[in-house]
PDB file of N, CA and C in Angstrom:
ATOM      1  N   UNK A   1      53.351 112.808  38.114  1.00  0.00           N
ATOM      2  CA  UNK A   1      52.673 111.626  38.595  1.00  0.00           C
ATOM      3  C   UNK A   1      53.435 110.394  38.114  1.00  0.00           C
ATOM      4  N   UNK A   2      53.543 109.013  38.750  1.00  0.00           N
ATOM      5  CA  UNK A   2      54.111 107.867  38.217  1.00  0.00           C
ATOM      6  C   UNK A   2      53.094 107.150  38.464  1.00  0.00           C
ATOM      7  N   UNK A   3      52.928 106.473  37.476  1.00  0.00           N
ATOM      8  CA  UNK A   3      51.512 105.395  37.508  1.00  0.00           C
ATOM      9  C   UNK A   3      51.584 104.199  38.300  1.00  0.00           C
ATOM     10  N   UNK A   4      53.148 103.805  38.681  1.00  0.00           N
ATOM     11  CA  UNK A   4      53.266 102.695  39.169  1.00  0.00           C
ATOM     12  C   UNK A   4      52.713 102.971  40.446  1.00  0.00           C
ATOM     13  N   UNK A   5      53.067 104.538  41.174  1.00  0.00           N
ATOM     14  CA  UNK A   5      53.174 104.490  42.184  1.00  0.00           C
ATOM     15  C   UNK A   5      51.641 104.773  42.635  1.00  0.00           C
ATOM     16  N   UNK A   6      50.689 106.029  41.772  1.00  0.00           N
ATOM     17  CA  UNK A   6      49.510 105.795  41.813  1.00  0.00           C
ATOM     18  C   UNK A   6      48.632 104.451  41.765  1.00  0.00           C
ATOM     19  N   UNK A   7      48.684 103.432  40.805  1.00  0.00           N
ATOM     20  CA  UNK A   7      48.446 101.984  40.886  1.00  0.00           C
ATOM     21  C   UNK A   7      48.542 101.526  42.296  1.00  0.00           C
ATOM     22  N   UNK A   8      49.520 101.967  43.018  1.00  0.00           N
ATOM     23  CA  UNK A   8      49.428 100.940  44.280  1.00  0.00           C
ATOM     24  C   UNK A   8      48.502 101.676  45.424  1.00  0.00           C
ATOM     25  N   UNK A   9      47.305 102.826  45.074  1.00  0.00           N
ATOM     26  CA  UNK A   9      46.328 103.031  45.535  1.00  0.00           C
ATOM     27  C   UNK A   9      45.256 102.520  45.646  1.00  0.00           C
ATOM     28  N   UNK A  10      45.306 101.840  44.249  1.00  0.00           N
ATOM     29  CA  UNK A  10      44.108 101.145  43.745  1.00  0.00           C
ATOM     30  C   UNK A  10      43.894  99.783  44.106  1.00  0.00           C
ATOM     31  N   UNK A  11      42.772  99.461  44.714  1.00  0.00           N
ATOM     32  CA  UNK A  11      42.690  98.247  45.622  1.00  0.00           C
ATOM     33  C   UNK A  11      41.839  97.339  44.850  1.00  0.00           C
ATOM     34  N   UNK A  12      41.007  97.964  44.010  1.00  0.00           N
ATOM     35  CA  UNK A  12      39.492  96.700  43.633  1.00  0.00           C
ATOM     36  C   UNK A  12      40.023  96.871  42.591  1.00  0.00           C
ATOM     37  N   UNK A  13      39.983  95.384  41.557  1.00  0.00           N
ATOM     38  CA  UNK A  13      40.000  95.037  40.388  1.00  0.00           C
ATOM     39  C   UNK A  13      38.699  95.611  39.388  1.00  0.00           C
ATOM     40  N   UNK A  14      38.576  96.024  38.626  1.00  0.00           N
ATOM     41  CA  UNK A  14      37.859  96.374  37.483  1.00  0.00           C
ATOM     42  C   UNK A  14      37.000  97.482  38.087  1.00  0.00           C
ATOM     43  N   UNK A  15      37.739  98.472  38.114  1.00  0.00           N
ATOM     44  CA  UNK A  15      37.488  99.588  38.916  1.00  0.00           C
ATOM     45  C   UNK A  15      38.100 100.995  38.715  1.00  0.00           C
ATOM     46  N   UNK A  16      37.947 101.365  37.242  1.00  0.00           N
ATOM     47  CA  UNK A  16      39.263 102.198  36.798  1.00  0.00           C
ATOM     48  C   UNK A  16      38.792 103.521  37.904  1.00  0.00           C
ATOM     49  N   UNK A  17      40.252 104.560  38.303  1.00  0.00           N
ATOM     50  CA  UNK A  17      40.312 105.343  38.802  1.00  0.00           C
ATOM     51  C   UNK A  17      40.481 106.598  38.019  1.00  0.00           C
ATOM     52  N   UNK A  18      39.630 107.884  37.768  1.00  0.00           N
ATOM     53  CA  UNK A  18      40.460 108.875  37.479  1.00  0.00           C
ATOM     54  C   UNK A  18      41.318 109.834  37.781  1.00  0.00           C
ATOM     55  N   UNK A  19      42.507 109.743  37.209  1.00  0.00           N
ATOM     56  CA  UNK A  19      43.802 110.632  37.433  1.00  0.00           C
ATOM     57  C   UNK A  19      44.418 111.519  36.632  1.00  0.00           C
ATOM     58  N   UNK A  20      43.227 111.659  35.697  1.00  0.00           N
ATOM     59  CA  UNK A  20      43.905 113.547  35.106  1.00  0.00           C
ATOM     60  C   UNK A  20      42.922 113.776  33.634  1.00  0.00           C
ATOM     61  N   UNK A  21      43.051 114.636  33.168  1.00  0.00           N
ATOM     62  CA  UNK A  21      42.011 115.346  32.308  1.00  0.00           C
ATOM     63  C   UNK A  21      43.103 115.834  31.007  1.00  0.00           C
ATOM     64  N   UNK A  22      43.038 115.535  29.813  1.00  0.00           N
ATOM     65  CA  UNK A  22      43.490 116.451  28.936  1.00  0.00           C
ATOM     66  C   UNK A  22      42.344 116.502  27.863  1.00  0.00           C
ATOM     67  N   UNK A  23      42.234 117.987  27.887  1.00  0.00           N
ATOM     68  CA  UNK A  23      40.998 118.546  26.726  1.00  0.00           C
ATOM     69  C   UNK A  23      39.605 117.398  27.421  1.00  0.00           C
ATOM     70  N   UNK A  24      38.893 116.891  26.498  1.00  0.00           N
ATOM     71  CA  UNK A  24      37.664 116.402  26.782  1.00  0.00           C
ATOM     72  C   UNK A  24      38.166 115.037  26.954  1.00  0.00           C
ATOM     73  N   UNK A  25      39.046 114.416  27.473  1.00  0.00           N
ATOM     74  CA  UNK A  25      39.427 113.118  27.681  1.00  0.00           C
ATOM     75  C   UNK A  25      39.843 113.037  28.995  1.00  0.00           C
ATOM     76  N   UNK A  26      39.144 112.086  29.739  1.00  0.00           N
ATOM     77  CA  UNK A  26      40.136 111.391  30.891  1.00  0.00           C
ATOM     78  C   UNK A  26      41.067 110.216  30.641  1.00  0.00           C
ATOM     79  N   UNK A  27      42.101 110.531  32.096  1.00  0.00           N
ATOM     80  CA  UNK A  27      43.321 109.486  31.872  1.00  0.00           C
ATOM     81  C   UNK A  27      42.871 108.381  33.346  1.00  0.00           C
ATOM     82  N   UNK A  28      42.402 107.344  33.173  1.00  0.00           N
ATOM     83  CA  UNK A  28      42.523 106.563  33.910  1.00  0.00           C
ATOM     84  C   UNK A  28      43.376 105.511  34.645  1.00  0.00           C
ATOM     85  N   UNK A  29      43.521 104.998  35.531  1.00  0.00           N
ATOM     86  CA  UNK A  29      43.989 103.850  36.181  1.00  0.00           C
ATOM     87  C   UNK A  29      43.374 102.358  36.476  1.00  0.00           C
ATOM     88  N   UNK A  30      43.623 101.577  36.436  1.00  0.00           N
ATOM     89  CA  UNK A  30      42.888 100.687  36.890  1.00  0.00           C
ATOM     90  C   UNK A  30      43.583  98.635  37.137  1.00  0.00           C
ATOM     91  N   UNK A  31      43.068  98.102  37.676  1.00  0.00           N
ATOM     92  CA  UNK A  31      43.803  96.575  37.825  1.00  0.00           C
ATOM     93  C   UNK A  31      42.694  95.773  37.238  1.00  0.00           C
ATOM     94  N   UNK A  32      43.141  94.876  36.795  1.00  0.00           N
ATOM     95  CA  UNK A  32      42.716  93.655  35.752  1.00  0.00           C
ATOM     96  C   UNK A  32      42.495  92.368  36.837  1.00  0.00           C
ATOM     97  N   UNK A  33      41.528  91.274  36.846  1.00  0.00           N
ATOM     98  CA  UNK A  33      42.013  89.900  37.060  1.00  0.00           C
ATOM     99  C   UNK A  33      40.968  89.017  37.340  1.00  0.00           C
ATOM    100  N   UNK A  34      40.993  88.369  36.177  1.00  0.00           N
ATOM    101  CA  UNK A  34      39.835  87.564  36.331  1.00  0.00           C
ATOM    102  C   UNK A  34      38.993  88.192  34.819  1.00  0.00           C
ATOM    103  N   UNK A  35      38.205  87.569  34.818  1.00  0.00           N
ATOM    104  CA  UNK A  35      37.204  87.542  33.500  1.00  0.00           C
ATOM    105  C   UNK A  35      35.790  88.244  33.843  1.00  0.00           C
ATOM    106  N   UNK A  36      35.640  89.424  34.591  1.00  0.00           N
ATOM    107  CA  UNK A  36      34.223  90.048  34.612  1.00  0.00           C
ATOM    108  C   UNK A  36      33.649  90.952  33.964  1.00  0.00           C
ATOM    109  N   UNK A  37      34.693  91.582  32.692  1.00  0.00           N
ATOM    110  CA  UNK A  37      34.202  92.608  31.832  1.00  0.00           C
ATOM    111  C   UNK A  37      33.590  91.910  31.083  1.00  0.00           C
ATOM    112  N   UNK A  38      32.071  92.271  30.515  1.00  0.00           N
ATOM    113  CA  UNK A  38      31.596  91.969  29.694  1.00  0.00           C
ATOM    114  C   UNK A  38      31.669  92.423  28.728  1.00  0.00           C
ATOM    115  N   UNK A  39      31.461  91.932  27.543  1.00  0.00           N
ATOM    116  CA  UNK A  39      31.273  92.016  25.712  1.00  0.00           C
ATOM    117  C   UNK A  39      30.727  93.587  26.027  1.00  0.00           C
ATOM    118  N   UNK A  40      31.062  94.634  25.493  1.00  0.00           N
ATOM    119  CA  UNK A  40      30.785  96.065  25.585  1.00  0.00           C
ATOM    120  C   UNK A  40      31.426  96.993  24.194  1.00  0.00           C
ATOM    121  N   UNK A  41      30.465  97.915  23.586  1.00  0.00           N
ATOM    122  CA  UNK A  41      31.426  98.600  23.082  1.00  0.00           C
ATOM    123  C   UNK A  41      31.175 100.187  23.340  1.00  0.00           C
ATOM    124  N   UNK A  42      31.965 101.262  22.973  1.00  0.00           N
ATOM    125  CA  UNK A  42      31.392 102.342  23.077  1.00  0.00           C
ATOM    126  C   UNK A  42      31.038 103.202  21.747  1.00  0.00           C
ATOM    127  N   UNK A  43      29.677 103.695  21.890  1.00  0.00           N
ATOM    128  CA  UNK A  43      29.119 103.803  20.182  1.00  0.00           C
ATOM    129  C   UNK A  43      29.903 105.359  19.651  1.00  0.00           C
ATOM    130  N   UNK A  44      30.405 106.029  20.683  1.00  0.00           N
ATOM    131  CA  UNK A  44      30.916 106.958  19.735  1.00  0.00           C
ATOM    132  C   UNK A  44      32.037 107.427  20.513  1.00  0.00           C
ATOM    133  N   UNK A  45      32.720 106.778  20.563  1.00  0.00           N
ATOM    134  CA  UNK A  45      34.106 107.265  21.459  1.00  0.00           C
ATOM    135  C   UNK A  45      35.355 105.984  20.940  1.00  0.00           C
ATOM    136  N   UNK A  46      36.579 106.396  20.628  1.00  0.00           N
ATOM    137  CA  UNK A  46      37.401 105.501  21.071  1.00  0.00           C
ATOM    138  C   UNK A  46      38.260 104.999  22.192  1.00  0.00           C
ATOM    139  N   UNK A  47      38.850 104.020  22.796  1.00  0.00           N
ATOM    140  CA  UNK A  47      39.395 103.947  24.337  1.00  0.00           C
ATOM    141  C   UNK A  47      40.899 103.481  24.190  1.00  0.00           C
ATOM    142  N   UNK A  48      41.670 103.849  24.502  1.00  0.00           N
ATOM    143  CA  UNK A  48      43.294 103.602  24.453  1.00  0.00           C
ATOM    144  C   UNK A  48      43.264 102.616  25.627  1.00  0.00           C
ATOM    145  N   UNK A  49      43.851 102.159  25.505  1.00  0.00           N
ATOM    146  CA  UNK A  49      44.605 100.743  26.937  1.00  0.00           C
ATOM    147  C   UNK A  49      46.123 100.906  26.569  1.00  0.00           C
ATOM    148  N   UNK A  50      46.847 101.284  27.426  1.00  0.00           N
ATOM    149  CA  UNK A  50      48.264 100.664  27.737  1.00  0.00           C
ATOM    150  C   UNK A  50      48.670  99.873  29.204  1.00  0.00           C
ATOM    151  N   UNK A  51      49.412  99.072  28.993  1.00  0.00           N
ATOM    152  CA  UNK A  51      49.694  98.044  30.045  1.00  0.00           C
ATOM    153  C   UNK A  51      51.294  98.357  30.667  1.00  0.00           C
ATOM    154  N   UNK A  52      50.539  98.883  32.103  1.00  0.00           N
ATOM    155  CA  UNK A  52      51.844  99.442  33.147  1.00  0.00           C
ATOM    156  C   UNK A  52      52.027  98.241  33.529  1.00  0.00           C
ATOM    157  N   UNK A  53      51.703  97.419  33.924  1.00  0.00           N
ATOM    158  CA  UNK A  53      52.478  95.926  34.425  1.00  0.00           C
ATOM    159  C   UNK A  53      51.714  94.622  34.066  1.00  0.00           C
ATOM    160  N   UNK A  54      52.383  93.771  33.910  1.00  0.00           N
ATOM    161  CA  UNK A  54      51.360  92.521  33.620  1.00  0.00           C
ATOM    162  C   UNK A  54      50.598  92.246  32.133  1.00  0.00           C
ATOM    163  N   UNK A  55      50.135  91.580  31.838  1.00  0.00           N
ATOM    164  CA  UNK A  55      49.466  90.617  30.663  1.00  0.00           C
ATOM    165  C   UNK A  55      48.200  91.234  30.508  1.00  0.00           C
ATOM    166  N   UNK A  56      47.316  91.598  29.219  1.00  0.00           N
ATOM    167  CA  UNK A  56      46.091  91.224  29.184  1.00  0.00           C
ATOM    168  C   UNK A  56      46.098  90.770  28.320  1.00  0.00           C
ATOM    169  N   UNK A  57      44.805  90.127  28.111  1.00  0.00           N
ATOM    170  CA  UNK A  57      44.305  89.388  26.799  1.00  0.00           C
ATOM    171  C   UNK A  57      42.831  90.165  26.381  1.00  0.00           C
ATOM    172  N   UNK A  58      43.180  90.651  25.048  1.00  0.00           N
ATOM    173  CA  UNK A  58      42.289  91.469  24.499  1.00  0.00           C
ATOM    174  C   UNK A  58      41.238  90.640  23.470  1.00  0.00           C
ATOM    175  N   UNK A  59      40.357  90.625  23.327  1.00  0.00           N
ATOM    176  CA  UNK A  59      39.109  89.946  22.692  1.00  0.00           C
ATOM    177  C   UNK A  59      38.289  90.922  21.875  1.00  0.00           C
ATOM    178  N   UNK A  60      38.497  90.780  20.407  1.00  0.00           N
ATOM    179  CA  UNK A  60      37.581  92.003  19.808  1.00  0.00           C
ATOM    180  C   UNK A  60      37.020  90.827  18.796  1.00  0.00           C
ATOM    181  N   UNK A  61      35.056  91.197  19.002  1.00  0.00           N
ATOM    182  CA  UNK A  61      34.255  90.556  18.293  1.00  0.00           C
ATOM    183  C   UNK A  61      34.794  90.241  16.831  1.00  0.00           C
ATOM    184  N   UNK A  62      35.269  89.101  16.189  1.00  0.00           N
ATOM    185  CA  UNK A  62      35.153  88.931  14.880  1.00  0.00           C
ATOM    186  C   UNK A  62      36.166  88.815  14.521  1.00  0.00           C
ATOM    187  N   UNK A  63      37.604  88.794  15.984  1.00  0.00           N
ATOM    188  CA  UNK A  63      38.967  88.578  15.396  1.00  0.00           C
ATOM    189  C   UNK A  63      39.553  87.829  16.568  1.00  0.00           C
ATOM    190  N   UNK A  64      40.658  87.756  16.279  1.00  0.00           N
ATOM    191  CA  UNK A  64      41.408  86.547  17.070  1.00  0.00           C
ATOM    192  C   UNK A  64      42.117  87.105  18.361  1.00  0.00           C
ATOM    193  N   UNK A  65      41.585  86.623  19.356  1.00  0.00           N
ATOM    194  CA  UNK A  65      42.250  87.366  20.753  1.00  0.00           C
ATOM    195  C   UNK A  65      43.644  87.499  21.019  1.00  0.00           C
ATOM    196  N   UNK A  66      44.288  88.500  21.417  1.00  0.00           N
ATOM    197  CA  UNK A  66      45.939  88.502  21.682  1.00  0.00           C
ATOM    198  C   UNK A  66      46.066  88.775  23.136  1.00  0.00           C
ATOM    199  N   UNK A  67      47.176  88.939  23.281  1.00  0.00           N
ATOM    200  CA  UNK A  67      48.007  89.326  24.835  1.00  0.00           C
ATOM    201  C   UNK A  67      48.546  90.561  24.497  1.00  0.00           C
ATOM    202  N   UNK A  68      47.999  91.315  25.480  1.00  0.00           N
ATOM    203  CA  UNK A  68      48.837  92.993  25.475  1.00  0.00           C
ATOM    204  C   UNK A  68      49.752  92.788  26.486  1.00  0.00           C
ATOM    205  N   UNK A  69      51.149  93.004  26.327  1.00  0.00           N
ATOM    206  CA  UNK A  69      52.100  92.965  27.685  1.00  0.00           C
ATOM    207  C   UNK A  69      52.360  94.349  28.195  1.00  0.00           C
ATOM    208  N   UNK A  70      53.094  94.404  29.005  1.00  0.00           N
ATOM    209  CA  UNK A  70      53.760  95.760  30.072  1.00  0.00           C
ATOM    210  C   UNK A  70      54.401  96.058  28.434  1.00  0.00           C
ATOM    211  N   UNK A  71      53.901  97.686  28.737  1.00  0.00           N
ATOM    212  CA  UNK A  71      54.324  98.286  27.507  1.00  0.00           C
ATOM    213  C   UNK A  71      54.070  98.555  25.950  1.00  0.00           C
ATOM    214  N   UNK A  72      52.619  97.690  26.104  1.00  0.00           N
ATOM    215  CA  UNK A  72      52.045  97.567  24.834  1.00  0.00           C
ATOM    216  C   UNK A  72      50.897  99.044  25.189  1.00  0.00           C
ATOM    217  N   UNK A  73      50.394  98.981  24.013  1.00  0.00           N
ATOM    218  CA  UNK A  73      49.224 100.159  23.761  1.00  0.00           C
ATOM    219  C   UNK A  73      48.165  99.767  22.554  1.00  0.00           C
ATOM    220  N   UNK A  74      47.053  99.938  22.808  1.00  0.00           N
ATOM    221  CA  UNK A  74      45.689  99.156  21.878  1.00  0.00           C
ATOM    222  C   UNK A  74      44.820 100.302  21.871  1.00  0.00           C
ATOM    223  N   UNK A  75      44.624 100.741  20.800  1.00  0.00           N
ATOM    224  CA  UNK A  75      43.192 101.842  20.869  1.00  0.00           C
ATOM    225  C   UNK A  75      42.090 100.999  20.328  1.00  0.00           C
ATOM    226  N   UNK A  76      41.204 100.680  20.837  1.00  0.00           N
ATOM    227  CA  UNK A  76      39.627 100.228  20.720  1.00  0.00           C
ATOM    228  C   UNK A  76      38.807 101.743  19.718  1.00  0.00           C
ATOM    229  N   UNK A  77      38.256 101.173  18.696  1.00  0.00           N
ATOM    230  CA  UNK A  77      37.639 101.974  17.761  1.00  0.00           C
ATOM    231  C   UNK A  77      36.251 101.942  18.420  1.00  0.00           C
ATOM    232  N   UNK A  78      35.607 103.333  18.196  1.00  0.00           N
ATOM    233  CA  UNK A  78      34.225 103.356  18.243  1.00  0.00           C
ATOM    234  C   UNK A  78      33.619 102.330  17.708  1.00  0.00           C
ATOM    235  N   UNK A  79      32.907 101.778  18.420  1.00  0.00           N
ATOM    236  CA  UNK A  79      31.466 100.361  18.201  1.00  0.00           C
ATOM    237  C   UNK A  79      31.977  99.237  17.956  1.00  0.00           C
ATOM    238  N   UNK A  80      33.476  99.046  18.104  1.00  0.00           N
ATOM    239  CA  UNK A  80      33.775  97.783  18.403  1.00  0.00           C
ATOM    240  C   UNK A  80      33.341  96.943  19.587  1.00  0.00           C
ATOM    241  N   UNK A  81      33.495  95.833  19.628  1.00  0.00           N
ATOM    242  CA  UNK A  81      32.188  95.211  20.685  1.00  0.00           C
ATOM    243  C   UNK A  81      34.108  94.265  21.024  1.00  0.00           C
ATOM    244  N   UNK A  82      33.474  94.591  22.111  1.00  0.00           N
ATOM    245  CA  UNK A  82      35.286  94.054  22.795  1.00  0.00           C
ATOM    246  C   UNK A  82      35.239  93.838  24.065  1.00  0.00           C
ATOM    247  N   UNK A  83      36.083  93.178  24.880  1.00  0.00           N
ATOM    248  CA  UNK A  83      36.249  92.382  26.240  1.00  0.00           C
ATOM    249  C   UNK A  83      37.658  92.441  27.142  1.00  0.00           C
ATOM    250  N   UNK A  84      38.128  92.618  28.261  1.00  0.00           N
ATOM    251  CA  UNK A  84      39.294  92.259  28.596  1.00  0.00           C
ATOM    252  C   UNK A  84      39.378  91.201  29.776  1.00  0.00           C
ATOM    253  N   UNK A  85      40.924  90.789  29.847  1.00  0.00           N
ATOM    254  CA  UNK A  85      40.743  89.826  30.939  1.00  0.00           C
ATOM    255  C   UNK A  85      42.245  89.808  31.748  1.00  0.00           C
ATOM    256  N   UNK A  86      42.373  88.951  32.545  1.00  0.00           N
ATOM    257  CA  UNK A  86      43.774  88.624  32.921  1.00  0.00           C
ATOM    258  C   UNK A  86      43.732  87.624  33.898  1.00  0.00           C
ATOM    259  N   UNK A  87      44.528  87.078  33.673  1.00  0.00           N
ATOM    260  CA  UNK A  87      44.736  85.938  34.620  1.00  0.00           C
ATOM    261  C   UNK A  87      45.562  86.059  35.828  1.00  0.00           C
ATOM    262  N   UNK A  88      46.451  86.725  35.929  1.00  0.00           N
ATOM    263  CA  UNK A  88      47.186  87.572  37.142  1.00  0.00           C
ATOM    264  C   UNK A  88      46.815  89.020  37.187  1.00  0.00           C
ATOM    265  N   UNK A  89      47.185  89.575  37.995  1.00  0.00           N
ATOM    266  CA  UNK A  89      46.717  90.789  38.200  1.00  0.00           C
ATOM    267  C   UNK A  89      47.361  92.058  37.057  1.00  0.00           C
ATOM    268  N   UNK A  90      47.142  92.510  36.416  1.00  0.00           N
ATOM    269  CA  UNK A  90      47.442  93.722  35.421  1.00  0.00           C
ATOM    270  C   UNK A  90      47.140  95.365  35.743  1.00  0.00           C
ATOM    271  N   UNK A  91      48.115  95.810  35.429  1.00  0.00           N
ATOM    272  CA  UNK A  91      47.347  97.198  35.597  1.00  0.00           C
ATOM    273  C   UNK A  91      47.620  97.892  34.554  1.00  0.00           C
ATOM    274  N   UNK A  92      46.667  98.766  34.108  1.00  0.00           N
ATOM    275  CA  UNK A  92      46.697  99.221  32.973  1.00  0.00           C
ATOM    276  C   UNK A  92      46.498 100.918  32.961  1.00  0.00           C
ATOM    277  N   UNK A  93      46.765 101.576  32.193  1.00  0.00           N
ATOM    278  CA  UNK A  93      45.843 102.962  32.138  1.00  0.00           C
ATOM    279  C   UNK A  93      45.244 103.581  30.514  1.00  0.00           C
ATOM    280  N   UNK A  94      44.407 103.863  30.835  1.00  0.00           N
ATOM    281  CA  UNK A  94      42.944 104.313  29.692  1.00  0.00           C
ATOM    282  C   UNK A  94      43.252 105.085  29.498  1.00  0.00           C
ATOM    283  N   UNK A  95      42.676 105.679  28.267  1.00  0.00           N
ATOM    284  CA  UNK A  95      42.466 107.369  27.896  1.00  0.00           C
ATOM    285  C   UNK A  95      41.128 107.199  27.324  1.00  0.00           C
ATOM    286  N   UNK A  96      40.391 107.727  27.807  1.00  0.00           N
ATOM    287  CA  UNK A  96      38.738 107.802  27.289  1.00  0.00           C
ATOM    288  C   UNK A  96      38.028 109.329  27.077  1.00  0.00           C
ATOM    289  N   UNK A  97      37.309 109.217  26.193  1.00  0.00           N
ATOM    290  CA  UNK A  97      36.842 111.057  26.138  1.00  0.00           C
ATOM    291  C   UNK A  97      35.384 110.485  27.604  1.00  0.00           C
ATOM    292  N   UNK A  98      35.512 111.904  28.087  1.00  0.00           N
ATOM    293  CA  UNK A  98      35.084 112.364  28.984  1.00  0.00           C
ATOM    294  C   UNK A  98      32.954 111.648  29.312  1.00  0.00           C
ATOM    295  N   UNK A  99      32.709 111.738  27.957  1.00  0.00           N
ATOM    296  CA  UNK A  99      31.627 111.161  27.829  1.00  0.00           C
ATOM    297  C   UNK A  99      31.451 109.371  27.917  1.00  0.00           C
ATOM    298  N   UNK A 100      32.405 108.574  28.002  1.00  0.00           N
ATOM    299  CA  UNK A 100      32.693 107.153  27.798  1.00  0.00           C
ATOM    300  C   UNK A 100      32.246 106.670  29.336  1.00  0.00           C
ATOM    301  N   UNK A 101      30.967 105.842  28.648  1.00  0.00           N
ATOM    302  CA  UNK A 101      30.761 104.767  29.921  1.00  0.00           C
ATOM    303  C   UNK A 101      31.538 103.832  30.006  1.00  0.00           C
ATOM    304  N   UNK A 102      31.634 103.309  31.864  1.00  0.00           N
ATOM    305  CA  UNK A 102      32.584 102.432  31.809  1.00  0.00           C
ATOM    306  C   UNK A 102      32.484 101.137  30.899  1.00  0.00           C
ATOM    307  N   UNK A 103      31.199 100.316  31.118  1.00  0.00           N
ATOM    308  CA  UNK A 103      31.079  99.372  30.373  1.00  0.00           C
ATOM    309  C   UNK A 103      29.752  99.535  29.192  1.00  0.00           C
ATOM    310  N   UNK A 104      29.919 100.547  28.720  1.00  0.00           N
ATOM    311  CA  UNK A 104      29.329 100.946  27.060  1.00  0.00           C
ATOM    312  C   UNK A 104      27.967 100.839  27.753  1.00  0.00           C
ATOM    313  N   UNK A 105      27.167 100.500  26.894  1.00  0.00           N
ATOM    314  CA  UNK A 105      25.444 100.340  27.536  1.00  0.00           C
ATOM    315  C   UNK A 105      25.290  99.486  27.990  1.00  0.00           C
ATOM    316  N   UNK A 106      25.967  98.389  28.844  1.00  0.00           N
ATOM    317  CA  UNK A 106      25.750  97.492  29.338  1.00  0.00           C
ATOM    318  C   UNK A 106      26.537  97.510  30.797  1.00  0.00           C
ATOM    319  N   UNK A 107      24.745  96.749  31.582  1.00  0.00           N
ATOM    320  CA  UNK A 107      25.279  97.365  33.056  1.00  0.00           C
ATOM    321  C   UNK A 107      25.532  95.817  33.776  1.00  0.00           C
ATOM    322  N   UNK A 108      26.840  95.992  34.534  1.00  0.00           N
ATOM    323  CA  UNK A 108      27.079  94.495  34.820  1.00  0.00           C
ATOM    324  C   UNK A 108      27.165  94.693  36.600  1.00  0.00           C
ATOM    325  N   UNK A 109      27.896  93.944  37.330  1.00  0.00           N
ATOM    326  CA  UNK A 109      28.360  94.307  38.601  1.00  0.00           C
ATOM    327  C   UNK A 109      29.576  95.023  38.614  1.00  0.00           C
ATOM    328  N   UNK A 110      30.141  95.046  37.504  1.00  0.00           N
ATOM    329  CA  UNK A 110      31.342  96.281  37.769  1.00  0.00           C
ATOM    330  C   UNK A 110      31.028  97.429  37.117  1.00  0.00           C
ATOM    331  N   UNK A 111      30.370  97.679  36.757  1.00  0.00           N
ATOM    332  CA  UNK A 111      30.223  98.820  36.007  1.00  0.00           C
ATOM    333  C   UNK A 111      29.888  99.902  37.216  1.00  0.00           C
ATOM    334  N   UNK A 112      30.751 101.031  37.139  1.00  0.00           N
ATOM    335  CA  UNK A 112      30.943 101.973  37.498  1.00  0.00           C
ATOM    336  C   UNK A 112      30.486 103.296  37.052  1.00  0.00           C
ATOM    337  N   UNK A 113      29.956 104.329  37.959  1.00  0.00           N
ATOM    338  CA  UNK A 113      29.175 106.091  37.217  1.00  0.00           C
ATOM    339  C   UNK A 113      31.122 106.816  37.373  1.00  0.00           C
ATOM    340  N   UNK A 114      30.703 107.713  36.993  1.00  0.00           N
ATOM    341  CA  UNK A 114      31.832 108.385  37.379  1.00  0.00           C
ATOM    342  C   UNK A 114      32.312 108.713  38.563  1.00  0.00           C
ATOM    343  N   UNK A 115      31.486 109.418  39.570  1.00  0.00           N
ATOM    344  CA  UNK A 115      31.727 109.596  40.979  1.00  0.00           C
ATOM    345  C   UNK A 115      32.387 108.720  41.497  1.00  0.00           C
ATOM    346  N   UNK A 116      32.177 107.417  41.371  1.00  0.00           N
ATOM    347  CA  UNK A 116      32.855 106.094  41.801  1.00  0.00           C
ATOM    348  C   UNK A 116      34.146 105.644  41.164  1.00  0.00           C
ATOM    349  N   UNK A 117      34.395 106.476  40.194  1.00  0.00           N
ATOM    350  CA  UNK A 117      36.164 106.334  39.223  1.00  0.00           C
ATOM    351  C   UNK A 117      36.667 107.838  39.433  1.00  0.00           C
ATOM    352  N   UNK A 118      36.342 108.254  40.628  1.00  0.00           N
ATOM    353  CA  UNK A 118      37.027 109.806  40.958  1.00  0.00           C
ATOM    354  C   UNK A 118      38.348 108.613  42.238  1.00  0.00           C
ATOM    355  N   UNK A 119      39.478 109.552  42.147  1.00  0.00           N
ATOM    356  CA  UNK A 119      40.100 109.206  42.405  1.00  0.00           C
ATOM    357  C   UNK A 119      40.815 109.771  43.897  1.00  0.00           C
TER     358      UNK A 119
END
């Protein structure tokens, strides 16, 4: 699989896709842009982000926000209360265990079930 080339399937922003399974974890896809993820964390899971193209800016409650670029990688700890964003379009891909809601217990307009991040 090449992610770049999977990525250019993916049409809606904040909308991760799933594209593969190892052990009890999915590997996701997804595009960034604009500011609609809300403050979320997940209470017993951690979530990997790496950035296949483009900028994000990562926001974790209680510390100072950075920029993840193409090529960076961020694992989000269980019950961290955290946010993403981008100002151009980004695409990124996740690794989440299998049990991980999209946006933790909090239900917004993007928040997605799984059926709807099948790919």
């Amino acid at each position: 699989m090449n992610l770049k080339e999977t990525l250019q399937d993916v049409t809606e922003y904040f909308s991760p896709k799933i594209v593969g399974e190892v052990n009890n974890e999915y590997i996701k896809v997804a595009k960034i842009k604009g500011d609609k993820v809300p403050w979320h964390n997940h209470e017993n899971e951690d979530e990997l982000f790496y950035i296949v193209e483009g900028s994000l800016l990562m926001e974790i409650e209680g510390q100072d926000a950075f920029i993840m670029n193409k090529g960076d990688l961020f694992v989000v700890k269980k019950g961290v209360n955290h946010r993403v964003s981008s100002e151009e379009e980004c695409a990124i891909m996740l690794i989440e265990s299998k049990t991980t809601k999209h946006t933790g217990d909090v239900d917004s307009e993007i928040t997605k079930t799984l059926d709807q991040q099948s790919y």
